[in-house]
C-alpha atoms as a PDB file:
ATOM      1  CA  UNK A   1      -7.493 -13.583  -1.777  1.00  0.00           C
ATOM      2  CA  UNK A   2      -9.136 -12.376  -5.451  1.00  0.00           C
ATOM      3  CA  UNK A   3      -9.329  -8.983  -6.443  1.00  0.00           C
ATOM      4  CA  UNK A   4     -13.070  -9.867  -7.039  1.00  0.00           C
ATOM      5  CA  UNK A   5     -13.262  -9.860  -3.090  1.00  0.00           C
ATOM      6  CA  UNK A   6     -12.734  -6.435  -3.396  1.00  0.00           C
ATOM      7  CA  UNK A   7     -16.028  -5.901  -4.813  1.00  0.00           C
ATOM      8  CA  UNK A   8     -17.871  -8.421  -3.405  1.00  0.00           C
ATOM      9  CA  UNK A   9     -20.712  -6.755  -1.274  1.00  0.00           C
ATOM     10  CA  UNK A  10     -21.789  -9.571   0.555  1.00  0.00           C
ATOM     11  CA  UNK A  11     -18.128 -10.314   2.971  1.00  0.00           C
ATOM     12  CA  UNK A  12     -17.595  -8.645   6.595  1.00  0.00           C
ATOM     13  CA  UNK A  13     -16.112  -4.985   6.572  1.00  0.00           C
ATOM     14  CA  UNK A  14     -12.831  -6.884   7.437  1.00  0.00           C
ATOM     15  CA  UNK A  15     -12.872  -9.142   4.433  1.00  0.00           C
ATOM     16  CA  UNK A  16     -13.487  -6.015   2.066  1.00  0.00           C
ATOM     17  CA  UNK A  17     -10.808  -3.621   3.353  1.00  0.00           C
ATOM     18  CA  UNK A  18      -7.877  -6.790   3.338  1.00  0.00           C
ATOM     19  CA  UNK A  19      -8.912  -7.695  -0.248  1.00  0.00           C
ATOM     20  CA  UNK A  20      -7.899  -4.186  -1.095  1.00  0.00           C
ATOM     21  CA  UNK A  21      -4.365  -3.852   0.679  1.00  0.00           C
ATOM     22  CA  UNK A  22      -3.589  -7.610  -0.266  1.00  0.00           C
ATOM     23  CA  UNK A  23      -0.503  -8.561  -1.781  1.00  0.00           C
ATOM     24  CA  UNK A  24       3.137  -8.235  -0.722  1.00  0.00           C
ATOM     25  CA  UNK A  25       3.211  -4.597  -1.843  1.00  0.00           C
ATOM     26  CA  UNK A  26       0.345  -2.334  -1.395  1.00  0.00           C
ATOM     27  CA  UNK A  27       0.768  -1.867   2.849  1.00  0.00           C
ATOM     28  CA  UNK A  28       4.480  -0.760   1.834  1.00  0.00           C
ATOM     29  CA  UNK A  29       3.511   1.794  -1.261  1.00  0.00           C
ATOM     30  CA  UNK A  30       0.733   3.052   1.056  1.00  0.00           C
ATOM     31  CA  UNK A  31       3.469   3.743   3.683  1.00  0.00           C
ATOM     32  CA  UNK A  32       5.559   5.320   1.441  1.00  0.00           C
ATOM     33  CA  UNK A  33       2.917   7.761  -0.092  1.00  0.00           C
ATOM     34  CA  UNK A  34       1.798   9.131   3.005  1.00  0.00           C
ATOM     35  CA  UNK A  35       4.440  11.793   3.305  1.00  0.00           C
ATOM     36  CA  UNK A  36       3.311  13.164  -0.181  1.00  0.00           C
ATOM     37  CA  UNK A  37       3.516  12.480  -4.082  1.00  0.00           C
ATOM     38  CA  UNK A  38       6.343  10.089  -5.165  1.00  0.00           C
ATOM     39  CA  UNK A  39       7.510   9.056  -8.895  1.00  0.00           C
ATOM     40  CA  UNK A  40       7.318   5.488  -9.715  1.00  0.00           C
ATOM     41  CA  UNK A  41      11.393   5.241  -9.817  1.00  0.00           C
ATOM     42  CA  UNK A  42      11.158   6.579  -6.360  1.00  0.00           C
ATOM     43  CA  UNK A  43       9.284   4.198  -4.876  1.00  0.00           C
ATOM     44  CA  UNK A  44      11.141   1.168  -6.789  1.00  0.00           C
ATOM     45  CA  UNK A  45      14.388   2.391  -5.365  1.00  0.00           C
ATOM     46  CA  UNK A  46      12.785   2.675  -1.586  1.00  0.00           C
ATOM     47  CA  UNK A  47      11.171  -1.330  -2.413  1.00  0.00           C
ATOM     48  CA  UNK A  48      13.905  -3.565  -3.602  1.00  0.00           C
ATOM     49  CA  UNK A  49      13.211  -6.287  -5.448  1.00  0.00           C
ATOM     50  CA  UNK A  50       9.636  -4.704  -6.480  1.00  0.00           C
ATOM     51  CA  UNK A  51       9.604  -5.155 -10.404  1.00  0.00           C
ATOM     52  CA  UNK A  52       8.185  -2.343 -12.409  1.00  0.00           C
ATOM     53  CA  UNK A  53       5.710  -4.581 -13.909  1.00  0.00           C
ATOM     54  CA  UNK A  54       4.232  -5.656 -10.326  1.00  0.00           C
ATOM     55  CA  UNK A  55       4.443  -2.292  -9.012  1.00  0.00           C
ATOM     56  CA  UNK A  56       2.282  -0.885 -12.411  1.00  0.00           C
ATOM     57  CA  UNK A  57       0.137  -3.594 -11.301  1.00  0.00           C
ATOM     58  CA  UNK A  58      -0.487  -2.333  -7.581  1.00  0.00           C
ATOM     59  CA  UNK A  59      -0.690   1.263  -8.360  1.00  0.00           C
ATOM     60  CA  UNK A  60      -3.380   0.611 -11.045  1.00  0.00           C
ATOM     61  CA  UNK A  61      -5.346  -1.748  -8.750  1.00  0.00           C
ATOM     62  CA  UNK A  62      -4.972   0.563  -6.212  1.00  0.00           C
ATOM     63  CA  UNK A  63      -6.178   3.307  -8.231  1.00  0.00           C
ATOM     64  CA  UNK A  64      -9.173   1.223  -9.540  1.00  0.00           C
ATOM     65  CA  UNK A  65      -9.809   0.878  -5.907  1.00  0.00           C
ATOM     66  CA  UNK A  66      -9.646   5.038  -5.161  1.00  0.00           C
ATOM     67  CA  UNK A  67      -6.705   4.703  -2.849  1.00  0.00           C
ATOM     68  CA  UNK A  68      -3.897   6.524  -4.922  1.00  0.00           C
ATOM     69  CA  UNK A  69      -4.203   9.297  -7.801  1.00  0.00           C
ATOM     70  CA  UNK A  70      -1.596   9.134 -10.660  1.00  0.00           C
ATOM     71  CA  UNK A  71      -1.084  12.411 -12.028  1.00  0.00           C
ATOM     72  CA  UNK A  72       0.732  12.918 -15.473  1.00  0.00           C
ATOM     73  CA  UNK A  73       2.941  16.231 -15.663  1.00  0.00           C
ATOM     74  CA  UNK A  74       3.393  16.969 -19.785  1.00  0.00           C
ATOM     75  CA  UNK A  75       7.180  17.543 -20.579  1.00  0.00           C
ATOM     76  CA  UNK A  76       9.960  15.379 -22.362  1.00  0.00           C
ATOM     77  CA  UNK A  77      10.234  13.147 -20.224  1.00  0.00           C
ATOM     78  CA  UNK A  78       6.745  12.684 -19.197  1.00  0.00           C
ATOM     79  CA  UNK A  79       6.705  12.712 -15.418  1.00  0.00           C
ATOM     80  CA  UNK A  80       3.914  10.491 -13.360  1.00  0.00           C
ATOM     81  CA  UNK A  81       3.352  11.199  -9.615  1.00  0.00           C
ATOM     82  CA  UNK A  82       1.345   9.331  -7.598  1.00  0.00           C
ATOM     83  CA  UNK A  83      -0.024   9.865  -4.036  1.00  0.00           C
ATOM     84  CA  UNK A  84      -3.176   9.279  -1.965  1.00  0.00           C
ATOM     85  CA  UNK A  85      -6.336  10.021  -2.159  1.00  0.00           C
ATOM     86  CA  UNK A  86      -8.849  11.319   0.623  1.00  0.00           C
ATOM     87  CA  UNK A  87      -9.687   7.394   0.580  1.00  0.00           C
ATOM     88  CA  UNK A  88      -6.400   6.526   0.850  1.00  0.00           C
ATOM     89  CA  UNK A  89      -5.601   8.395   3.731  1.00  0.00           C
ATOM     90  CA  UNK A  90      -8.284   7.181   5.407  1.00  0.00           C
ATOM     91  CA  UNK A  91      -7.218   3.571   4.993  1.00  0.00           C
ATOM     92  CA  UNK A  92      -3.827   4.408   6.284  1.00  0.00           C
ATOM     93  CA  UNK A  93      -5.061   6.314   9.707  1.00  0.00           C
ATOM     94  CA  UNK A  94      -7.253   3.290   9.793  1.00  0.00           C
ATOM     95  CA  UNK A  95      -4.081   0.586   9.296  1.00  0.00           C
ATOM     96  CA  UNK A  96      -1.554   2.282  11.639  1.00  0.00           C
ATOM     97  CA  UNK A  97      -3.316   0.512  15.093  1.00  0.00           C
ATOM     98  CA  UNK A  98      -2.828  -1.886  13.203  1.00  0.00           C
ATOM     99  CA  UNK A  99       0.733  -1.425  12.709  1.00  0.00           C
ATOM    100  CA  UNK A 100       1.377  -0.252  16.536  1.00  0.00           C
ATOM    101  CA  UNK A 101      -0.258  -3.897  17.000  1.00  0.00           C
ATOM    102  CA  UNK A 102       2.259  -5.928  14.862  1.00  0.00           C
ATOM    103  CA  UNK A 103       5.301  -3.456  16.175  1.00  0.00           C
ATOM    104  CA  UNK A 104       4.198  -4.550  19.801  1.00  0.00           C
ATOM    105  CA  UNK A 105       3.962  -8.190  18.707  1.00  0.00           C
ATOM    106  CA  UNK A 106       7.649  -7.869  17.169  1.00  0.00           C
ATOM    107  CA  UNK A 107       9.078  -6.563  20.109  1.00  0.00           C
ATOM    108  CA  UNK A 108       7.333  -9.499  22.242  1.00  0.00           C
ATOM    109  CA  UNK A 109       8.622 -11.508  19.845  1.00  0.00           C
ATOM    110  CA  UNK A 110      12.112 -10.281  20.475  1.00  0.00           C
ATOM    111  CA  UNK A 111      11.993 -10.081  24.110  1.00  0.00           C
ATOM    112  CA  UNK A 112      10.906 -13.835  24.425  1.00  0.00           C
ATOM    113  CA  UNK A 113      13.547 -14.944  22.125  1.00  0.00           C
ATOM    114  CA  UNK A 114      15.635 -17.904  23.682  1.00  0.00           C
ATOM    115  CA  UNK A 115      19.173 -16.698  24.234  1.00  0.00           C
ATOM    116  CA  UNK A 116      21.912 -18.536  21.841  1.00  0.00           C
END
């Protein structure tokens, strides 16, 4: 899916809110920002193999989108925080039936598993 998608007016409800958590990373930083503000360091440590150039990329497009707010604390070394907007939090409450839903599937998934 394009990040123009995002934008696009004229797709379903659905269509719009996927275009703005798509991508192998943004679900996962949204996760991890819900407990509160976390450097960028913090959350490349807690997302191995996330490179710092594609996680400046999702927190900017995220912020473009309103979902995260980077805040820049003055001081040698400059510190950046980032955590969630009010829009952001909303699109996590929304996601987590979501999330109950692909849990339950997993553990179907599990439980049906042919024995070896």
């Amino acid at each position: 899916m394009t990040r123009s998608r995002a934008r696009d007016t004229n797709v379903c409800g659905v269509t719009a809110a996927i275009a703005v958590i798509d991508g192998k990373w943004k679900t996962a930083l949204l996760w991890l920002l819900e407990p509160g503000p976390c450097r960028p360091g913090e959350l490349r440590r807690r997302l191995p193999g996330l490179s710092e150039k594609v996680l400046t990329q999702a927190l900017r497009e995220m912020e473009s989108d309103g979902l995260v707010h980077r805040e820049m604390h003055p001081g040698m070394p400059l510190k950046t925080e980032y955590s969630l907007t009010t829009f952001g939090r909303e699109l996590s409450e929304a996601l987590a039936p979501l999330s109950d839903w692909g849990h339950r599937r997993l553990a179907r998934i599990t439980d049906s598993s042919p024995v070896t």
